[in-house]
Protein backbone atom coordinates (compact mmCIF):
# COMPACT_ATOMS: atom_id res chain seq x y z
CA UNK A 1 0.00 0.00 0.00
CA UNK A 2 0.72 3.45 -0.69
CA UNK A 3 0.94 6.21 2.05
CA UNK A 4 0.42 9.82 0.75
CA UNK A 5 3.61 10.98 2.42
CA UNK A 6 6.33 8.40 0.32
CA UNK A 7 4.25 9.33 -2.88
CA UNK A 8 4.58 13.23 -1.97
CA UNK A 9 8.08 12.75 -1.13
CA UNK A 10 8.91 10.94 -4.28
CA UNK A 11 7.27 13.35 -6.52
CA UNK A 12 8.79 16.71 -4.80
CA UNK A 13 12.55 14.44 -4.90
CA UNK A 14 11.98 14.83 -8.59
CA UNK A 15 10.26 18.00 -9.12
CA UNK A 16 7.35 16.78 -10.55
CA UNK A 17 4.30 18.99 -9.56
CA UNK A 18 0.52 17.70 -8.83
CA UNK A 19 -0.65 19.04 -12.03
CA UNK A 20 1.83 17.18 -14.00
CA UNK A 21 1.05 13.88 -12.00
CA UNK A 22 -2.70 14.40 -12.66
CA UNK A 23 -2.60 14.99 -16.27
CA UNK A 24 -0.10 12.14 -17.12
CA UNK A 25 -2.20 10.21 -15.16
CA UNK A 26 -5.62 11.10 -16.08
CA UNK A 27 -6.91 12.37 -12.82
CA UNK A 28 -7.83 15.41 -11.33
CA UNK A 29 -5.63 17.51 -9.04
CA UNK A 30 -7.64 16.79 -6.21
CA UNK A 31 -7.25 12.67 -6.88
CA UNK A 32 -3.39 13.33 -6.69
CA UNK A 33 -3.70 15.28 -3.32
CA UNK A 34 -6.37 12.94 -2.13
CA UNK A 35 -3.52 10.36 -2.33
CA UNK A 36 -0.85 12.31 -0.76
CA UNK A 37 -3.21 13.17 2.49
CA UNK A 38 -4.07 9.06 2.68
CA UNK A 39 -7.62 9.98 2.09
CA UNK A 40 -7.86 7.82 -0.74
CA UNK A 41 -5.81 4.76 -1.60
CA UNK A 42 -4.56 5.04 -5.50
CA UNK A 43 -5.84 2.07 -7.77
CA UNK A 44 -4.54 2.43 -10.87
CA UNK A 45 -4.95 1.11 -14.01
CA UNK A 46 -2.12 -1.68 -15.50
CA UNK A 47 -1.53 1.91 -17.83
CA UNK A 48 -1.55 4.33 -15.06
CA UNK A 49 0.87 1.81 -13.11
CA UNK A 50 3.23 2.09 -15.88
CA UNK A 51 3.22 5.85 -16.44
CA UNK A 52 3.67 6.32 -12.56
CA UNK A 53 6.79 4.33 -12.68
CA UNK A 54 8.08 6.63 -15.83
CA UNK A 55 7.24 9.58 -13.77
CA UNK A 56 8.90 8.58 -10.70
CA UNK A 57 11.55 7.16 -12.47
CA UNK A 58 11.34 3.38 -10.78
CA UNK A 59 11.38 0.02 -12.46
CA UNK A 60 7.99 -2.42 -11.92
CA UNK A 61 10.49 -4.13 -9.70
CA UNK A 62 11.34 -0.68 -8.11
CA UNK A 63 7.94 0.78 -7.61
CA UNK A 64 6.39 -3.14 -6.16
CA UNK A 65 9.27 -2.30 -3.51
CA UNK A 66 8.71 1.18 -3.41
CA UNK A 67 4.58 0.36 -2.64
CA UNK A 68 5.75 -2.19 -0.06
CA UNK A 69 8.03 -0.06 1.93
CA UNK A 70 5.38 2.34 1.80
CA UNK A 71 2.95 -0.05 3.99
């Protein structure tokens, strides 16, 4: 599981802003900060999973790890 606070520290580590999350994504704004206060768990598409790891810059392998350690 995610928590919003390794997500928003991941994103900020690479500069990436909300609104550039959220459109890559195909969310709105809000979904993304939803997700970084833990008010909503992320479920993502097999798509959406892929473009979060190009974003963040992690492998599958990576970002599996990354949403464990996050739990």
């Amino acid at each position: 599981m995610w928590t919003g606070e390794s997500l928003r520290k991941r994103r900020l580590e690479l500069g990436v802003t909300q609104r550039r999350l959220a459109i890559a994504l195909d969310v709105t704004e809000t979904t993304v900060r939803n997700w970084e206060s833990s008010r909503h768990i992320p479920s993502l598409t097999p798509r959406q999973t892929q473009t979060m790891c190009r974003i963040l810059q992690l492998s599958l392998d990576e970002f599996a790890e990354f949403e464990h350690l996050a739990s």
